[in-house]
Protein backbone atom coordinates (compact mmCIF):
# COMPACT_ATOMS: atom_id res chain seq x y z
CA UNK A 1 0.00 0.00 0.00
CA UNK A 2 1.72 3.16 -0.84
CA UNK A 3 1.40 5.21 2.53
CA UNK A 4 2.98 8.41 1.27
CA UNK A 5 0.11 10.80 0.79
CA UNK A 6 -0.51 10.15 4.69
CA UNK A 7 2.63 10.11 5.58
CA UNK A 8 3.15 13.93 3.83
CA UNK A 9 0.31 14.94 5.83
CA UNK A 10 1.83 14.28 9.12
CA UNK A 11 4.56 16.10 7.93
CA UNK A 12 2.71 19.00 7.54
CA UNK A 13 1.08 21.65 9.68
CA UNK A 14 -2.77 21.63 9.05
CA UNK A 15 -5.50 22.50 10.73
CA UNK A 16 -7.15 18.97 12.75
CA UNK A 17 -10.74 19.42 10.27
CA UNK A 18 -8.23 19.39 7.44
CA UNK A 19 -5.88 16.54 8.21
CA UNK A 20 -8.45 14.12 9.02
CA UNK A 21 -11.20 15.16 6.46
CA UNK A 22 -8.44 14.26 3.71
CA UNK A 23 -7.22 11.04 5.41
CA UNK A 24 -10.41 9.75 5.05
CA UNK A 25 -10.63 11.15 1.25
CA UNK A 26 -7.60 8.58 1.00
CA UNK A 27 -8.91 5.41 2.90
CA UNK A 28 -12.02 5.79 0.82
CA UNK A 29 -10.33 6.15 -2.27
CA UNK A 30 -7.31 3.02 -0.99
CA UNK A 31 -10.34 0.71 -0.24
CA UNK A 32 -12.73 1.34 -2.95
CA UNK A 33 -15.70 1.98 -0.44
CA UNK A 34 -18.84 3.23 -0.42
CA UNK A 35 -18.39 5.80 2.94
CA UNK A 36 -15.30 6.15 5.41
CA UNK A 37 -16.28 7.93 8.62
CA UNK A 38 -13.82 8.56 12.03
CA UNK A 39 -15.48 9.23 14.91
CA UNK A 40 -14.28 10.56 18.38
CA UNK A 41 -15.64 8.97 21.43
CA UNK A 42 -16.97 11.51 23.55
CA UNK A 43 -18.33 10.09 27.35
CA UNK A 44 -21.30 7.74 25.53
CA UNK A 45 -21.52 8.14 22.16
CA UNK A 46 -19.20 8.81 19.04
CA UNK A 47 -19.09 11.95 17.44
CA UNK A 48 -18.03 12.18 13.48
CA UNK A 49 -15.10 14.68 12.90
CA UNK A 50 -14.62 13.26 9.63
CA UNK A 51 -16.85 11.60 6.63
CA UNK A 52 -16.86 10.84 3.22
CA UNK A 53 -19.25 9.87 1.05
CA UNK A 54 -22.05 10.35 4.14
CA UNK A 55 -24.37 13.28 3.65
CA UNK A 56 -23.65 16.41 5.54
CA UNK A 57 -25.66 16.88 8.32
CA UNK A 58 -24.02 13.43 9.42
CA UNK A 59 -21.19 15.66 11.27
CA UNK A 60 -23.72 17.03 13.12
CA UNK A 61 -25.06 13.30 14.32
CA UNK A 62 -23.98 12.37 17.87
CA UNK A 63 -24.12 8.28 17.61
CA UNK A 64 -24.31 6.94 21.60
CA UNK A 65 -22.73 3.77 21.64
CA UNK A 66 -25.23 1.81 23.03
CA UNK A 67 -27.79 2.48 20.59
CA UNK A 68 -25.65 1.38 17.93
CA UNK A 69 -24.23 -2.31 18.39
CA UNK A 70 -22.08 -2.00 15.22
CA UNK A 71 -20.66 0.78 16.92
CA UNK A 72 -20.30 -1.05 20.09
CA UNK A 73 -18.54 -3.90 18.73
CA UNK A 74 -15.89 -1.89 16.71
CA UNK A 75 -15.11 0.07 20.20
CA UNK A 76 -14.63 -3.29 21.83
CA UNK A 77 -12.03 -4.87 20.16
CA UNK A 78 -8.75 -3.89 19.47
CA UNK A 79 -8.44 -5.75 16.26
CA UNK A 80 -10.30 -5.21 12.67
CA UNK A 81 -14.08 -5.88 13.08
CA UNK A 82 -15.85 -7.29 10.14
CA UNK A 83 -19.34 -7.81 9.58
CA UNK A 84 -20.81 -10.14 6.84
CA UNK A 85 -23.40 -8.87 4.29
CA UNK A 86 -26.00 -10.78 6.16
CA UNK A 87 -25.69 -9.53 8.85
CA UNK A 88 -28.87 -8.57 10.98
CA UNK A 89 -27.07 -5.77 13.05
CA UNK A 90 -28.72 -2.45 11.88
CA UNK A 91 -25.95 0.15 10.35
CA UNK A 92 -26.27 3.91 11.63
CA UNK A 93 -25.65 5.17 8.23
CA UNK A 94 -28.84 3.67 6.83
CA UNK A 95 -30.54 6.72 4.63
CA UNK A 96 -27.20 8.69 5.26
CA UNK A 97 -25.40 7.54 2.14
CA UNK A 98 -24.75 10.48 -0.35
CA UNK A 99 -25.21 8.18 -3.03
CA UNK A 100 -28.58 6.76 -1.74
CA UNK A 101 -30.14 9.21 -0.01
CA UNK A 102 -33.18 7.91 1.69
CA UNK A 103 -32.79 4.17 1.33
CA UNK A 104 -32.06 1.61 3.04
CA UNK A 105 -28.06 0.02 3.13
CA UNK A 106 -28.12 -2.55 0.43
CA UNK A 107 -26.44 -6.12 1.07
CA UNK A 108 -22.89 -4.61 1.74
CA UNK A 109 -19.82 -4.80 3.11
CA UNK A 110 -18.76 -3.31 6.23
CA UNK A 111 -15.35 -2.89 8.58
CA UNK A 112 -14.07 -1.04 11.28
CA UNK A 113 -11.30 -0.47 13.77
CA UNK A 114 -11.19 1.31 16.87
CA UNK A 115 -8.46 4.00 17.81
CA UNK A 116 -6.53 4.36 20.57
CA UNK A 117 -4.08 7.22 21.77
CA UNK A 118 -2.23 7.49 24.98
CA UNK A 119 -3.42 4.42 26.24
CA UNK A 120 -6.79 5.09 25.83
CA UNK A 121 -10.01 4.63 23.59
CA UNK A 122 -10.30 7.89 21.43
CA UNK A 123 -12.69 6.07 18.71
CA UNK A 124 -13.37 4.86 16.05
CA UNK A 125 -12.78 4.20 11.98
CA UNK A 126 -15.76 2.42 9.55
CA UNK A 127 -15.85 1.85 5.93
CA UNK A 128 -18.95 0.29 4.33
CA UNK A 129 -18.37 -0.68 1.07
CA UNK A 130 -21.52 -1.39 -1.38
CA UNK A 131 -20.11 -4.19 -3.26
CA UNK A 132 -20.14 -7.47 -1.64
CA UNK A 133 -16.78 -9.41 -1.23
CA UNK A 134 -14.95 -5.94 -1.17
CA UNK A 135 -13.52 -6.37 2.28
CA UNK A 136 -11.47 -9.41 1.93
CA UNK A 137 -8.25 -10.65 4.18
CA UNK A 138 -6.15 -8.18 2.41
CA UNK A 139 -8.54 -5.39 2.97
CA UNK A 140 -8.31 -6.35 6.19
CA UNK A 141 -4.87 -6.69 6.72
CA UNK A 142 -4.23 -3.62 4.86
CA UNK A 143 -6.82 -1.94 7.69
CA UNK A 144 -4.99 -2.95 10.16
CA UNK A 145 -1.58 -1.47 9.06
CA UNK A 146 -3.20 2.12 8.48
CA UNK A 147 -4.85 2.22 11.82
CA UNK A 148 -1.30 2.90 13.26
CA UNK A 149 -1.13 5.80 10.77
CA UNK A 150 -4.35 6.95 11.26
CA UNK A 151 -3.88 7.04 15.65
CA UNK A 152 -0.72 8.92 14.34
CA UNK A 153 -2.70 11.43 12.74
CA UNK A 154 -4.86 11.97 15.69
CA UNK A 155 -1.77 12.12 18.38
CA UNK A 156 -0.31 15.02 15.96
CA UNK A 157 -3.56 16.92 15.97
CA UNK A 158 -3.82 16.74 19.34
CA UNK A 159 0.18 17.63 20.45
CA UNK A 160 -0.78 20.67 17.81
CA UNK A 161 -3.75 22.20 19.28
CA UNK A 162 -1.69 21.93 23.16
CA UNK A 163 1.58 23.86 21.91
CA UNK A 164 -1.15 25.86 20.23
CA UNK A 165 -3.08 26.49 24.02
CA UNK A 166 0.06 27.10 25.72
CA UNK A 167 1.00 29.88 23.44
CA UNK A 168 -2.40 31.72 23.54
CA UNK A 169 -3.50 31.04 26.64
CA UNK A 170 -2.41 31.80 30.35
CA UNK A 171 -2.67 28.66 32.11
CA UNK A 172 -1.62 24.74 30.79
CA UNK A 173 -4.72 22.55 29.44
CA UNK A 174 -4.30 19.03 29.87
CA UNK A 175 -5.70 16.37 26.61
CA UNK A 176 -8.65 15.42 28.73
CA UNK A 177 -9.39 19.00 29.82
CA UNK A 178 -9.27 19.62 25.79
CA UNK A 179 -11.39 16.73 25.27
CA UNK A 180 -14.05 18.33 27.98
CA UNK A 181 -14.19 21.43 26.14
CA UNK A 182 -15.00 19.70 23.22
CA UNK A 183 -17.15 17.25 24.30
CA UNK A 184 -19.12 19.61 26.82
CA UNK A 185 -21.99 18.75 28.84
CA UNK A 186 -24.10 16.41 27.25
CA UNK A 187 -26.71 17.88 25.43
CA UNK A 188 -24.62 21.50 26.10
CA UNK A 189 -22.04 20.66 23.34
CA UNK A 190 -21.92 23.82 19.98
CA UNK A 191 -22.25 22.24 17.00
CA UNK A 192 -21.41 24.40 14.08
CA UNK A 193 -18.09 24.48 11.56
CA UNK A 194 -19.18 27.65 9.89
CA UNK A 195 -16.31 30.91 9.87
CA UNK A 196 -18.36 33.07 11.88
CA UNK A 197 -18.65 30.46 14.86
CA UNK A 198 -15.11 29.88 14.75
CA UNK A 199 -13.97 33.34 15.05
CA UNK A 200 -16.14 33.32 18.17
CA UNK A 201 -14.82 29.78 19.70
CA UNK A 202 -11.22 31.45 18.94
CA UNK A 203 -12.20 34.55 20.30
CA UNK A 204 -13.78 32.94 23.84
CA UNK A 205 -11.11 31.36 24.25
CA UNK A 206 -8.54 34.21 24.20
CA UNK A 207 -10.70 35.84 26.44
CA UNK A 208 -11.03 32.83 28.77
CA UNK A 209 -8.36 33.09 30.49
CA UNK A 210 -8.69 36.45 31.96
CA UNK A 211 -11.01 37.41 34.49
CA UNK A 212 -12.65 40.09 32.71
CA UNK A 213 -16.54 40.40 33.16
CA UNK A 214 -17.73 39.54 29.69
CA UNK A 215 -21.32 40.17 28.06
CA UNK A 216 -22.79 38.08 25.57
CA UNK A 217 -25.32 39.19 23.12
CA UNK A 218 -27.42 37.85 20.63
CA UNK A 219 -31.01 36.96 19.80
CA UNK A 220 -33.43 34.83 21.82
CA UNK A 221 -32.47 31.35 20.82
CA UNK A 222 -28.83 31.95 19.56
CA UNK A 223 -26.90 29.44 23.03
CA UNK A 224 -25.96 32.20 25.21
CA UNK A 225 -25.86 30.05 28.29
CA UNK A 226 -24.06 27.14 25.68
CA UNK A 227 -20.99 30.15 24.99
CA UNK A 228 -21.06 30.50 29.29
CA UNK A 229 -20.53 27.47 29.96
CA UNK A 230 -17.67 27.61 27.22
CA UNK A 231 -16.36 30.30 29.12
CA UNK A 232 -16.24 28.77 31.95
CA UNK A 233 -14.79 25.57 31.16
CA UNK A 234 -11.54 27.22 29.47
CA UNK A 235 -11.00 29.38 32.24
CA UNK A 236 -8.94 29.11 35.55
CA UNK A 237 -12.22 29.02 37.24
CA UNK A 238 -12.99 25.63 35.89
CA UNK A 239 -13.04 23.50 38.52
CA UNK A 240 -14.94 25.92 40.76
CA UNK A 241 -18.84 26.25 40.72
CA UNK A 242 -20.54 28.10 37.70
CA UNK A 243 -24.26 29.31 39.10
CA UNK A 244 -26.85 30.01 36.76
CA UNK A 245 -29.48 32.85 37.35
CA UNK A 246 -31.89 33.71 35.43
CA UNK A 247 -32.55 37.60 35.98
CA UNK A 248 -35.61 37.14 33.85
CA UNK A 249 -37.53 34.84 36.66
CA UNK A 250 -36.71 36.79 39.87
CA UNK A 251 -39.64 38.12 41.40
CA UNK A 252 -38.31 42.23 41.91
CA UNK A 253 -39.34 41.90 45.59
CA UNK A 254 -36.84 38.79 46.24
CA UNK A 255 -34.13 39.72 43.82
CA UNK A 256 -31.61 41.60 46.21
CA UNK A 257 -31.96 38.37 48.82
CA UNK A 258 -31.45 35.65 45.85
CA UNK A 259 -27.78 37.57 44.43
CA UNK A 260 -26.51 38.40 47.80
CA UNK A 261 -28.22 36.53 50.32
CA UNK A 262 -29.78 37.79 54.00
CA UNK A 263 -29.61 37.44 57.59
CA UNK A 264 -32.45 36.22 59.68
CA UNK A 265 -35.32 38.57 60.55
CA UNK A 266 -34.01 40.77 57.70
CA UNK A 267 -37.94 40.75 55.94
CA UNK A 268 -41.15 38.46 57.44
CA UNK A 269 -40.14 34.23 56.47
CA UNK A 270 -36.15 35.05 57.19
CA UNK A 271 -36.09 32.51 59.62
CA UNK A 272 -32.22 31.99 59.37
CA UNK A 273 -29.26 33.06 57.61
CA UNK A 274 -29.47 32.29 53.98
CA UNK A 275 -26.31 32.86 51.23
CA UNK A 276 -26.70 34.39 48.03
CA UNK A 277 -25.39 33.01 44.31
CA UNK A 278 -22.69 35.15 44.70
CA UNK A 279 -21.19 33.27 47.85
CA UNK A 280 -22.70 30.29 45.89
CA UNK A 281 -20.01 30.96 42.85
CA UNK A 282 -17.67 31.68 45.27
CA UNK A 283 -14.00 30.87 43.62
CA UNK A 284 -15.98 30.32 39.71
CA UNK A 285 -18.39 32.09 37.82
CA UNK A 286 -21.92 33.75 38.17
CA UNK A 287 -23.54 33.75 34.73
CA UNK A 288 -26.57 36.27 34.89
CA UNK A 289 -28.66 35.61 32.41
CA UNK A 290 -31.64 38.04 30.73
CA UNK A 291 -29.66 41.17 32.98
CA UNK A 292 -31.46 43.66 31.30
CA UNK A 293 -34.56 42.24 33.45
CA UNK A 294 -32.78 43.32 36.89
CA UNK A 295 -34.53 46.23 39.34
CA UNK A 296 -32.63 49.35 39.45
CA UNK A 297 -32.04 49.13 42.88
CA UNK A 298 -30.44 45.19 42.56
CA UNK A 299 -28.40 47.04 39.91
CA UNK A 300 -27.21 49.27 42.12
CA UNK A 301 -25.64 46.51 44.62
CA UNK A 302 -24.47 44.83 41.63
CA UNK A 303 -22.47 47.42 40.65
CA UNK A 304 -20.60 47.78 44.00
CA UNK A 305 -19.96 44.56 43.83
CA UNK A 306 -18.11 44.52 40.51
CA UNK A 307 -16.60 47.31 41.72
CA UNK A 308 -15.25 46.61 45.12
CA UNK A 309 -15.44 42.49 45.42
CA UNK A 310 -17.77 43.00 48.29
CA UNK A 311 -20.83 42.24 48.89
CA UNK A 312 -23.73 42.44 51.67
CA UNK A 313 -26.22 40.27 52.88
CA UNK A 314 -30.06 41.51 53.15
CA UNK A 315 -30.13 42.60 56.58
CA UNK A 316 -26.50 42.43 57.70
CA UNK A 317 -24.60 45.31 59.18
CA UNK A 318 -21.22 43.85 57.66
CA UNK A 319 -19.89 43.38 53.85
CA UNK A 320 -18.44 40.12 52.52
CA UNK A 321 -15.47 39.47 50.39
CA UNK A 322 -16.17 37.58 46.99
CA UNK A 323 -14.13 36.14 44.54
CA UNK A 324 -16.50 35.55 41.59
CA UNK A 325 -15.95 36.14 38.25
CA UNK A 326 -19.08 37.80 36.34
CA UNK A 327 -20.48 36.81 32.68
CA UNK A 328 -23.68 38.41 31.59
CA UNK A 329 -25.78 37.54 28.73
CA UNK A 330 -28.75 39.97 27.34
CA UNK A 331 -30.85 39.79 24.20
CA UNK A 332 -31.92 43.35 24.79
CA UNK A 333 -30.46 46.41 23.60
CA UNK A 334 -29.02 48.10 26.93
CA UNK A 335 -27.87 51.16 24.81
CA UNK A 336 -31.31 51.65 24.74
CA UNK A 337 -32.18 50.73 28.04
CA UNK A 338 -29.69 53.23 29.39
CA UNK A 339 -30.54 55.88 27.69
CA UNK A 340 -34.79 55.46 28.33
CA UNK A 341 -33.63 55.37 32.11
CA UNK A 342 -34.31 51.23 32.45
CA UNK A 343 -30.36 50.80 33.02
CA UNK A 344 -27.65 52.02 35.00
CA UNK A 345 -25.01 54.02 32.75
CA UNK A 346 -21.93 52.88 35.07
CA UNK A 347 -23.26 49.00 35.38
CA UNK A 348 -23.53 48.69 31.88
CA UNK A 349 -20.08 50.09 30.94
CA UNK A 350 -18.84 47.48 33.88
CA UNK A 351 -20.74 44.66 32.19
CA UNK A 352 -19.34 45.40 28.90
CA UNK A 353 -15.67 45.23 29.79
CA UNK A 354 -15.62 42.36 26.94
CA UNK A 355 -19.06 42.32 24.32
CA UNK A 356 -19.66 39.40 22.62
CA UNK A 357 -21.98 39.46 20.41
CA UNK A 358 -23.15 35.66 18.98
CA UNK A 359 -24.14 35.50 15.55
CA UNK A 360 -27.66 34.25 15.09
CA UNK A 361 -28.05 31.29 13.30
CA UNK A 362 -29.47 32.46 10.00
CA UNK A 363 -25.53 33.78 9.26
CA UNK A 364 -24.10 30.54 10.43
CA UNK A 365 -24.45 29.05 6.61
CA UNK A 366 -24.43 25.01 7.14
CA UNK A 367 -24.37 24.86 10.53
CA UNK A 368 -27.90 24.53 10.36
CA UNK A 369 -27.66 21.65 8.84
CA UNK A 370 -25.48 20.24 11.29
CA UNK A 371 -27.70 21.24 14.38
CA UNK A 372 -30.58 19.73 12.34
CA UNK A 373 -28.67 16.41 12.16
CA UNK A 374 -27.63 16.52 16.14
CA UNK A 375 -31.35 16.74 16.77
CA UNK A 376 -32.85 14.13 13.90
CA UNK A 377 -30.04 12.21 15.86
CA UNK A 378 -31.62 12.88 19.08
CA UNK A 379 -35.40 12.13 18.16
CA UNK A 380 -34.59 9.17 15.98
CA UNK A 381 -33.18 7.69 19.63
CA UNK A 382 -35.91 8.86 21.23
CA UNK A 383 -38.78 7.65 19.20
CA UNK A 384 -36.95 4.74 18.40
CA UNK A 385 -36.74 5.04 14.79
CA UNK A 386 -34.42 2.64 12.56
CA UNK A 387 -33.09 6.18 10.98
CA UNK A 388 -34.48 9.46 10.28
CA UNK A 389 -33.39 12.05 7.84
CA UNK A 390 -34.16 15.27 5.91
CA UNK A 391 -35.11 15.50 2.53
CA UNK A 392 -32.87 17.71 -0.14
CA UNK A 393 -36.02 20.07 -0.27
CA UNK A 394 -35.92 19.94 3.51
CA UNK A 395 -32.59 20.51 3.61
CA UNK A 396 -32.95 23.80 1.56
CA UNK A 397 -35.80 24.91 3.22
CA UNK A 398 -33.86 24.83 5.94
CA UNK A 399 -31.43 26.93 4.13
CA UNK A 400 -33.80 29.48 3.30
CA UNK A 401 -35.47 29.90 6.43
CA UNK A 402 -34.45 33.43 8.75
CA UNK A 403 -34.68 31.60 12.28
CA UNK A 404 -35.94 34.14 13.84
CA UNK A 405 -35.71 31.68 17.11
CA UNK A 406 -32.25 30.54 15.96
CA UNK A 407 -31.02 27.41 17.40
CA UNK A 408 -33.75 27.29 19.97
CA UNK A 409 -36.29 27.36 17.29
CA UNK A 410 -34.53 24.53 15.14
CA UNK A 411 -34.47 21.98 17.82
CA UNK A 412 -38.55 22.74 18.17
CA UNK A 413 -39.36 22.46 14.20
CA UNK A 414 -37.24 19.01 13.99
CA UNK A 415 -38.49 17.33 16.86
CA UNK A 416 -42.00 18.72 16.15
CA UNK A 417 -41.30 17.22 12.55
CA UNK A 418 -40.61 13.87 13.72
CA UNK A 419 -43.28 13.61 15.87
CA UNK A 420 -46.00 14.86 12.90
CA UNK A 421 -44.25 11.98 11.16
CA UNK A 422 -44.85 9.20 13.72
CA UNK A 423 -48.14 10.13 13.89
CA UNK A 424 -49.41 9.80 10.16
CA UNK A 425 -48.39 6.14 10.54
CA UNK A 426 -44.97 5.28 9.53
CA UNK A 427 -43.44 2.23 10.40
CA UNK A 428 -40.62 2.85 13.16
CA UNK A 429 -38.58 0.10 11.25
CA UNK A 430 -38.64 2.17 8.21
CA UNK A 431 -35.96 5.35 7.06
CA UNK A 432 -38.23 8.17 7.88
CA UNK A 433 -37.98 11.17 5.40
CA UNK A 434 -38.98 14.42 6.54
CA UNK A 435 -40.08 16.40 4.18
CA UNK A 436 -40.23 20.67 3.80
CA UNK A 437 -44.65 20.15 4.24
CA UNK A 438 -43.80 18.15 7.83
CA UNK A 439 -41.20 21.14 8.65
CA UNK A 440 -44.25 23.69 8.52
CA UNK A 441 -41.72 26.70 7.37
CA UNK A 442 -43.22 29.79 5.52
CA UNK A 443 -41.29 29.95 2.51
CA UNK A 444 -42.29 33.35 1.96
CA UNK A 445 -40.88 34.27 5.18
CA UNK A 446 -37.44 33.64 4.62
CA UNK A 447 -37.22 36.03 1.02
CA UNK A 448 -38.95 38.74 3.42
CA UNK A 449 -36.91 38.54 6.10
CA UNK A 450 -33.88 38.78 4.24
CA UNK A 451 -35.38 41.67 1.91
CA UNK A 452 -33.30 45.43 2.15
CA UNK A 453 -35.77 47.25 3.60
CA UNK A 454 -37.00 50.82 2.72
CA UNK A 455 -35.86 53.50 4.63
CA UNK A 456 -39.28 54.98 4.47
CA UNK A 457 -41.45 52.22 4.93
CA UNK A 458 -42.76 50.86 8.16
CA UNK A 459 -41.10 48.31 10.26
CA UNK A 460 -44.41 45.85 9.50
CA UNK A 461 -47.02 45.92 6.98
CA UNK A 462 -50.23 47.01 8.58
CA UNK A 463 -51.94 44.84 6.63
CA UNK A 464 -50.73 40.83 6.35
CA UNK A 465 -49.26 39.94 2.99
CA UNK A 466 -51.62 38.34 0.67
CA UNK A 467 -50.79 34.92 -0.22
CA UNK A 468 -49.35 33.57 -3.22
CA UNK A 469 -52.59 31.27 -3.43
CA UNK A 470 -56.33 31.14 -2.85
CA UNK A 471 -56.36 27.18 -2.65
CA UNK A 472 -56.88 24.95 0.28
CA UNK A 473 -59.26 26.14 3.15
CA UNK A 474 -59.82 29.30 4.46
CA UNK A 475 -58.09 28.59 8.06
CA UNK A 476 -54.90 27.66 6.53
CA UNK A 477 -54.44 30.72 4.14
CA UNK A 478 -55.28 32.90 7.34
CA UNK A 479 -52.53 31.02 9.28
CA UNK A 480 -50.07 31.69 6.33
CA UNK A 481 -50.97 35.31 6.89
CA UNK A 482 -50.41 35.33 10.10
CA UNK A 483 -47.16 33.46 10.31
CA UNK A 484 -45.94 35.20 7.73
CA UNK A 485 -46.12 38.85 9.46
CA UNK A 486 -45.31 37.28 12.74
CA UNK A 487 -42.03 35.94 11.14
CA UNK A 488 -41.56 39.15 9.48
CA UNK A 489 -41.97 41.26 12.44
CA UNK A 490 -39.13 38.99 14.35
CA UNK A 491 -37.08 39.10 11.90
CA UNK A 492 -37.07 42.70 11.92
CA UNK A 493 -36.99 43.50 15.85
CA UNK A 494 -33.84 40.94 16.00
CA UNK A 495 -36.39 37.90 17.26
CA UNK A 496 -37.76 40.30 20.24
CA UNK A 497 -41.48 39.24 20.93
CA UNK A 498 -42.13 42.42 23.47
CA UNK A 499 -40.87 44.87 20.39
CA UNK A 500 -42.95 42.67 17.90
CA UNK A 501 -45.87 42.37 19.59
CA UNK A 502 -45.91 46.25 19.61
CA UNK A 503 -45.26 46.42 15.94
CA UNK A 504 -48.45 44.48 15.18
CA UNK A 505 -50.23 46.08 17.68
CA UNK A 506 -51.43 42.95 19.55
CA UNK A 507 -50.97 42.09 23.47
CA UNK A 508 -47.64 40.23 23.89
CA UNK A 509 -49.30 37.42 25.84
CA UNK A 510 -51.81 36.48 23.02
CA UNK A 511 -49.08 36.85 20.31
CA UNK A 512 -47.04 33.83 22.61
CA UNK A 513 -50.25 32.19 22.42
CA UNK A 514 -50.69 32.35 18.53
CA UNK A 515 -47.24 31.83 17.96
CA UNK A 516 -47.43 28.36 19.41
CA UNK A 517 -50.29 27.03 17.74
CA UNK A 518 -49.03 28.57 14.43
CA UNK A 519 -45.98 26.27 15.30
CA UNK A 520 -43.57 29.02 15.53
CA UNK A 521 -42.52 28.87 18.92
């Protein structure tokens, strides 16, 4: 086998996407196969970082091991694993092929070989090959001799990115605190390989390392508490507590007493001493989320706080020391808010020590795709579907569509999708094909929302847009309407529902209420 194209790559400095995404250009082409995919084992499940001949939103797919006994067998052994064209174990690329989008694996053949590095189980390599007999003894063999290359390849890209994290960053990462940040929290993991989200990953974790308070805006929907959490993790903080509070859902009465804490008898029900979330984060991080939402007077104590490192108790005569480092996160405009009187001048310029504003998801390119695939991933396991999949025309509605609920909204319109699915009656042990009608997307929404607008012209139509057609019944042309300038008016107001709401003129409460049985929230 002539090794050298590999071999030239480990020679050469490339970025990890790069390295591996042509190494398994090469095994595909060396082995005459169908699909190659290497996958990174990630706490319970395998996570692609490289495929060819799968369809895209497969990178976003997060396969847990369990689930997928191929999988599991590959992991287990050392050695090549082999399994015969007849065999009844169900493959997790069935409907995934690029070449056979939608159907079921035929009769094929299919190998794999797990990876290790440093002693320990990183993941795995598969190749399925469509033609039956492909994977002989030599095949085999041959496997087996560029698994050592391939480990190689994955020990390089990971000695790269740690001289890389010593040189940008302030304190030492080890490979398994690199492999946390990556893997993240479950469910909490950022999917997303599009330019603008890596300037940001890059750009958190500069600012990591410091202990700067740092503000993150964006849209409702876009993972603020996801980029936290981020934050957190590559910081010195990270093995100290990160508390969550949600600004938003404090009551204005019991705000002061839930940041800082109080003494007994400080207000009627303080039967004892009781510690804030600031002594709560003491050491790590307090992420206040939705801080726009905070009283004046709580931003008042807040400030001192940043300010001095001190805080005091509800009641107490005495100030505390803290050591807590403070991220914010706000899908308001607080320029705004300062200057109508809703926000302290001097808190806000403390908060915004660092902005960071997230891009929302309609500017994220294919990354949508890839968040769609994490979460077909997700309902396929939880339905307990054999596979489940977008159509092209899915796909590029998908494309088209603004997101005015980013991320947030995504996860809703697949699962919601799936679930439509199930219950016209297809059979679990089937591929399941969503298609653009089971997405319930407005088209028309997307050219609108990403129409220049007039300088001159109002923010909304007054009156809804008529639609393109007079067929079908009367209640679903009205709901196109209404979606539609919903949609629109999101779109516009950066995806805020209070600023909307006012736009079309209708109480904020009923336009939650519409929104959800349009299928928009």
């Amino acid at each position: 086998m002539d090794h050298s194209p590999l071999l030239a790559d480990l020679a050469t400095d490339l970025p990890q996407a790069v390295r591996l995404q042509r190494l398994a250009d090469h095994l595909r082409t060396r082995f005459h196969c169908g699909a190659v995919a290497l996958l990174q084992l990630e706490e319970d499940h395998l996570r692609p970082v490289a495929v060819e001949g799968l369809v895209r939103e497969a990178l976003g797919r997060r396969f847990v091991v369990s689930q997928h006994p191929r999988l599991a067998a590959i992991l287990a052994r050392r050695e090549v694993t082999c399994f015969d064209h007849d065999s009844t174990l169900p493959d997790p690329y069935d409907g995934l092929l690029d070449t056979l989008v939608g159907e079921p694996l035929p009769v094929h053949d299919c190998m794999g070989v797990s990876l290790w590095v440093d002693g320990k189980a990183w993941g795995v390599l598969t190749l399925d090959a469509l033609q039956t007999g492909t994977f002989g003894e030599a095949a085999r063999a041959a496997l087996a001799d560029c698994k050592v290359l391939v480990e190689a390849a994955v020990r390089i890209s990971r000695l790269e990115r740690e001289v890389q994290a010593l040189r940008s960053a302030p304190h030492t990462r080890s490979a398994d605190d690199e492999r946390t940040t990556r893997a993240g929290d479950g469910d909490m993991e950022i999917v997303g390989q599009s330019e603008p989200l890596l300037r940001l990953l890059h750009e958190l974790e500069v600012v990591a390392g410091s202990d700067l308070p740092v503000l993150l805006l964006g849209e409702t929907g876009v993972g603020k508490e996801l980029f936290a959490r981020l934050l957190h993790r590559q910081s010195t903080r990270a093995t100290r507590p990160l508390v969550h509070v949600n600004c938003a859902a404090l009551p204005e009465s019991l705000a002061e007493s839930e940041l800082f804490g109080h003494v007994r008898g400080a207000f009627s029900g303080a039967v004892a001493d009781r510690p804030g979330r600031f002594e709560a984060a003491e050491g790590g991080t307090l992420f206040l989320d939705e801080v726009g939402e905070l009283p004046l007077a709580v931003q008042a104590k807040l400030l001192r706080t940043l300010q001095n490192g001190e805080i005091q108790r509800l009641g107490a005569d005495r100030p505390r020391r803290v050591d807590v480092r403070v991220i914010a996160a706000t899908n308001r405009n607080l320029r705004d808010q300062v200057r109508d009187g809703a926000f302290r001048a001097d808190l806000y310029h403390r908060l915004s020590v660092y902005p960071v504003p997230i891009p929302p998801l309609r500017e994220r390119g294919n990354d949508v795709l890839l968040l769609a695939g994490r979460f077909l991933e997700l309902n396929r396991a939880r339905l307990g579907l054999r596979s489940l999949r977008l159509s092209a025309s899915a796909q590029d509605a998908l494309r088209r569509y603004p997101w005015p609920g980013n991320i947030r909204e995504l996860e809703h319109v697949v699962s919601r999708a799936a679930l439509k699915a199930l219950s016209r009656g297809v059979n679990r042990a089937d591929i399941v094909t969503l298609e653009p009608a089971l997405l319930d997307l407005d088209a028309d929404a997307a050219s609108v929302a990403h129409a220049p607008l007039d300088a001159g012209a109002p923010a909304v139509a007054t009156t809804p847009p008529t639609p393109t057609t007079a067929e079908g019944p009367l209640r679903d042309a009205v709901d196109a309407c209404q979606r539609l300038a919903i949609t629109q008016a999101l779109a516009l107001h950066q995806g805020n529902w209070a600023q909307a709401a006012r736009a079309l003129e209708v109480d904020a409460s009923n336009l939650h209420k519409l929104a959800r049985r349009l299928g928009i929230k």
